[in-house]
C-alpha atoms as a PDB file:
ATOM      1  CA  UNK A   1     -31.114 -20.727  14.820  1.00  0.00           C
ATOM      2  CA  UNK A   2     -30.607 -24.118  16.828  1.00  0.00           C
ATOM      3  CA  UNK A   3     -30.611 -27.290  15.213  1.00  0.00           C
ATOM      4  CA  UNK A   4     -30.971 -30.834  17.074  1.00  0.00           C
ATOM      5  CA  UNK A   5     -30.676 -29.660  20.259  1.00  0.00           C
ATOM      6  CA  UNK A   6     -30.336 -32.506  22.838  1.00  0.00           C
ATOM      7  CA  UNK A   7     -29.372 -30.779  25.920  1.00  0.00           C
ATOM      8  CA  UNK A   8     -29.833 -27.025  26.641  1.00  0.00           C
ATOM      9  CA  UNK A   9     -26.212 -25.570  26.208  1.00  0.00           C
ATOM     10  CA  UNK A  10     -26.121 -22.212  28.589  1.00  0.00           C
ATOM     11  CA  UNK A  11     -23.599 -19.336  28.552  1.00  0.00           C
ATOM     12  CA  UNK A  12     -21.589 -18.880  31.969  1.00  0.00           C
ATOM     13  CA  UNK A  13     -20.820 -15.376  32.662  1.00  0.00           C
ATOM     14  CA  UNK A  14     -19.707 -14.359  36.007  1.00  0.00           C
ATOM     15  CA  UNK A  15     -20.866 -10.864  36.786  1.00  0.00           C
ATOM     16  CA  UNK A  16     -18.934  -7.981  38.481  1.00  0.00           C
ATOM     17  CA  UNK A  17     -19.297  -9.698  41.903  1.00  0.00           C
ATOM     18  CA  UNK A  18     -17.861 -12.868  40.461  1.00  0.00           C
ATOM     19  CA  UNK A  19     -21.412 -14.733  40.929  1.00  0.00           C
ATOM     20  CA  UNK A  20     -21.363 -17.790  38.215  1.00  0.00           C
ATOM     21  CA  UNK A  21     -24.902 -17.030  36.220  1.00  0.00           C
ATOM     22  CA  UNK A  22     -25.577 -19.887  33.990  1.00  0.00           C
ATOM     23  CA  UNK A  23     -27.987 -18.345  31.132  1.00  0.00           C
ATOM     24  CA  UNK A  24     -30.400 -20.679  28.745  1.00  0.00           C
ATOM     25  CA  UNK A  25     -31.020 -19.085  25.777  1.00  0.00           C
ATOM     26  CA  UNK A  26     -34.033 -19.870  23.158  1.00  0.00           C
ATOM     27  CA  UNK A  27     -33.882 -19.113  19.520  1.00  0.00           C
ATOM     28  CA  UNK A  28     -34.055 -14.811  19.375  1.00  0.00           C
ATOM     29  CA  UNK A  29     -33.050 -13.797  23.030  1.00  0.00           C
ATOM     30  CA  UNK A  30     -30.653 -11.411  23.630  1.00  0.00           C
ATOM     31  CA  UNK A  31     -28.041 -11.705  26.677  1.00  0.00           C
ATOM     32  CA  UNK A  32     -26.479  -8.257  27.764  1.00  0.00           C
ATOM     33  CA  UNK A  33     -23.367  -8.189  29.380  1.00  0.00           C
ATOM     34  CA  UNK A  34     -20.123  -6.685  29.710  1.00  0.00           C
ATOM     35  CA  UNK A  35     -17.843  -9.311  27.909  1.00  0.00           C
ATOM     36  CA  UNK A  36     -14.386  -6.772  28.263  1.00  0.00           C
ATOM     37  CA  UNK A  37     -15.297  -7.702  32.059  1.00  0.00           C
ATOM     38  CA  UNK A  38     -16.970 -10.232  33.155  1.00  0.00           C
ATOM     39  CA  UNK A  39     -15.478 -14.051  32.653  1.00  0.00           C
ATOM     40  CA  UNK A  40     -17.824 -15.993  29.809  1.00  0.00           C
ATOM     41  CA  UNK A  41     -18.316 -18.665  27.934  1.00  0.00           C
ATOM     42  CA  UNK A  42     -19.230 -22.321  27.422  1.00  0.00           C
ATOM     43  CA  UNK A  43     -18.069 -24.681  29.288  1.00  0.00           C
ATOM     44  CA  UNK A  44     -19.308 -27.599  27.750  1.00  0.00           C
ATOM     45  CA  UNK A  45     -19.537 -28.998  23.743  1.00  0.00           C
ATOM     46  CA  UNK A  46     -22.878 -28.624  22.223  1.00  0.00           C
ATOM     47  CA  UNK A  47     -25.089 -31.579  22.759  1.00  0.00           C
ATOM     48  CA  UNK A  48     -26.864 -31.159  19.218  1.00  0.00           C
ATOM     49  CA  UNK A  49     -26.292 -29.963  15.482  1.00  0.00           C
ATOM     50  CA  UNK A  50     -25.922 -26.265  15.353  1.00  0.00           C
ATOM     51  CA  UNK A  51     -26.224 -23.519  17.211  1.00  0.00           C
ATOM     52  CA  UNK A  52     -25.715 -20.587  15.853  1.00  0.00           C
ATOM     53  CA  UNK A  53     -24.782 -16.774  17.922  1.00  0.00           C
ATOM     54  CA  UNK A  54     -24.861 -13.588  16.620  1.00  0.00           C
ATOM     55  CA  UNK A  55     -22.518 -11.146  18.409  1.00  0.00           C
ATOM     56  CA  UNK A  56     -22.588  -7.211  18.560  1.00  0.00           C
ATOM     57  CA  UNK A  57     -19.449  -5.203  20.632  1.00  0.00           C
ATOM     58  CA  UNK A  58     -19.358  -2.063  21.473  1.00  0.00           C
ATOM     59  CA  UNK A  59     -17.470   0.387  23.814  1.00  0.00           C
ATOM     60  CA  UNK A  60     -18.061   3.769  25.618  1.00  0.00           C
ATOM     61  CA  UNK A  61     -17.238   6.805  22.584  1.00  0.00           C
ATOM     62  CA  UNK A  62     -14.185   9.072  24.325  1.00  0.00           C
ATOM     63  CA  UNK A  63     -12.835   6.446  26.933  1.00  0.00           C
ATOM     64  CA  UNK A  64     -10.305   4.191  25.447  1.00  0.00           C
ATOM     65  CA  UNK A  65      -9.606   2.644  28.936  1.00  0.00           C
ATOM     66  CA  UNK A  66     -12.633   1.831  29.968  1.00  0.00           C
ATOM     67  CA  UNK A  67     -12.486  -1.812  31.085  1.00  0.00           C
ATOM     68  CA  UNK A  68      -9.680  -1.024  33.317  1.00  0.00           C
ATOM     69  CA  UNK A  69     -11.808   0.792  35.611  1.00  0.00           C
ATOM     70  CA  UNK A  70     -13.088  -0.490  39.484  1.00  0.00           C
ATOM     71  CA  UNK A  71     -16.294  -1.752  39.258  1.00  0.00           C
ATOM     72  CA  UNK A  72     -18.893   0.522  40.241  1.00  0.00           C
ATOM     73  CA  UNK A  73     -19.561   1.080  43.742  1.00  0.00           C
ATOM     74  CA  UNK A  74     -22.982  -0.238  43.717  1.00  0.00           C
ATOM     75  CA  UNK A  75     -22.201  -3.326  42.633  1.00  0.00           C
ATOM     76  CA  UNK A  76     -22.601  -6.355  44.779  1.00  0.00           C
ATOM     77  CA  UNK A  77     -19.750  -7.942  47.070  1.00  0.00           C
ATOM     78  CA  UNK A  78     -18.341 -10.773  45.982  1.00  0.00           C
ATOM     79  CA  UNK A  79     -19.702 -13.510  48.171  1.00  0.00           C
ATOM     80  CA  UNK A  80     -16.497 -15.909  48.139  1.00  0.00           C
ATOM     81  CA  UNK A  81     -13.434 -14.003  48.475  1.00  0.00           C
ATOM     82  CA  UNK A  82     -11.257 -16.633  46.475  1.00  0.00           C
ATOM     83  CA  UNK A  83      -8.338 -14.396  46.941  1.00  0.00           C
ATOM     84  CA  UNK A  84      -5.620 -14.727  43.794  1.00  0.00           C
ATOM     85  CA  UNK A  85      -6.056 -17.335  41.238  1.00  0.00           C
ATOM     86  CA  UNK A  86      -4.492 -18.649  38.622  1.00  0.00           C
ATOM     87  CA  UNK A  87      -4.430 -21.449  35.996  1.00  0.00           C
ATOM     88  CA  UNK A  88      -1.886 -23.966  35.271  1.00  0.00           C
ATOM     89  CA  UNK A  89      -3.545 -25.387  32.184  1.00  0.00           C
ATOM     90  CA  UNK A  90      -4.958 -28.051  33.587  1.00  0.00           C
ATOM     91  CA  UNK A  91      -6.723 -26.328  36.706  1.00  0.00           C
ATOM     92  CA  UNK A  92      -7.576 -23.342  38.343  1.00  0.00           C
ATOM     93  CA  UNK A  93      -5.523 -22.824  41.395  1.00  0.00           C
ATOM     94  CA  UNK A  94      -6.843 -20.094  43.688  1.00  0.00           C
ATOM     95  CA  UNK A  95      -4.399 -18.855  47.288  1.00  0.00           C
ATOM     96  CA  UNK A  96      -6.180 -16.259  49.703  1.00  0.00           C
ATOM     97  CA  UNK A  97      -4.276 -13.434  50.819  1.00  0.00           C
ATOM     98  CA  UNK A  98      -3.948 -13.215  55.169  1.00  0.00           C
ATOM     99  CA  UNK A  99      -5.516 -10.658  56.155  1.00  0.00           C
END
């Protein structure tokens, strides 16, 4: 259910090649996505009344490490190679390695 929605308020999930998908959602869809691995959220505060989210986890039965695993090796390249970042509570600072 949304109530008093002035501005659409999307979900940002970055997805195994660290692509930024911004995802608009209307009352009863359903957004899949592996949230043990890819980066989500929202960014932003609600521009409305309420908004409310429903959400179901689950995990793979018989592999209790699963989300430390390499992505699989089908899945797209990154297309920024930000090299290693990391936050110092105010901003995301990101150093490439030399090659």
């Amino acid at each position: 259910a949304q109530g008093g929605i002035r501005k659409p308020w999307h979900v940002e999930i970055y997805d195994f090649a660290d692509r930024l998908h911004e995802v608009e959602m209307a009352e009863g869809d359903i957004v899949y996505y592996e949230s043990a691995r890819c980066l989500h959220g929202r960014m932003k505060p609600l521009e409305g009344t309420f908004y409310v989210n429903l959400f179901a986890h689950y995990r793979p039965v018989g592999d209790p490490v699963w989300f430390t695993r390499s992505n699989p090796a089908e899945s797209p390249k990154p297309l920024l190679d930000l090299g290693s970042c990391h936050s110092n509570g105010i901003k995301v600072i990101c150093a490439k390695v030399p090659e």
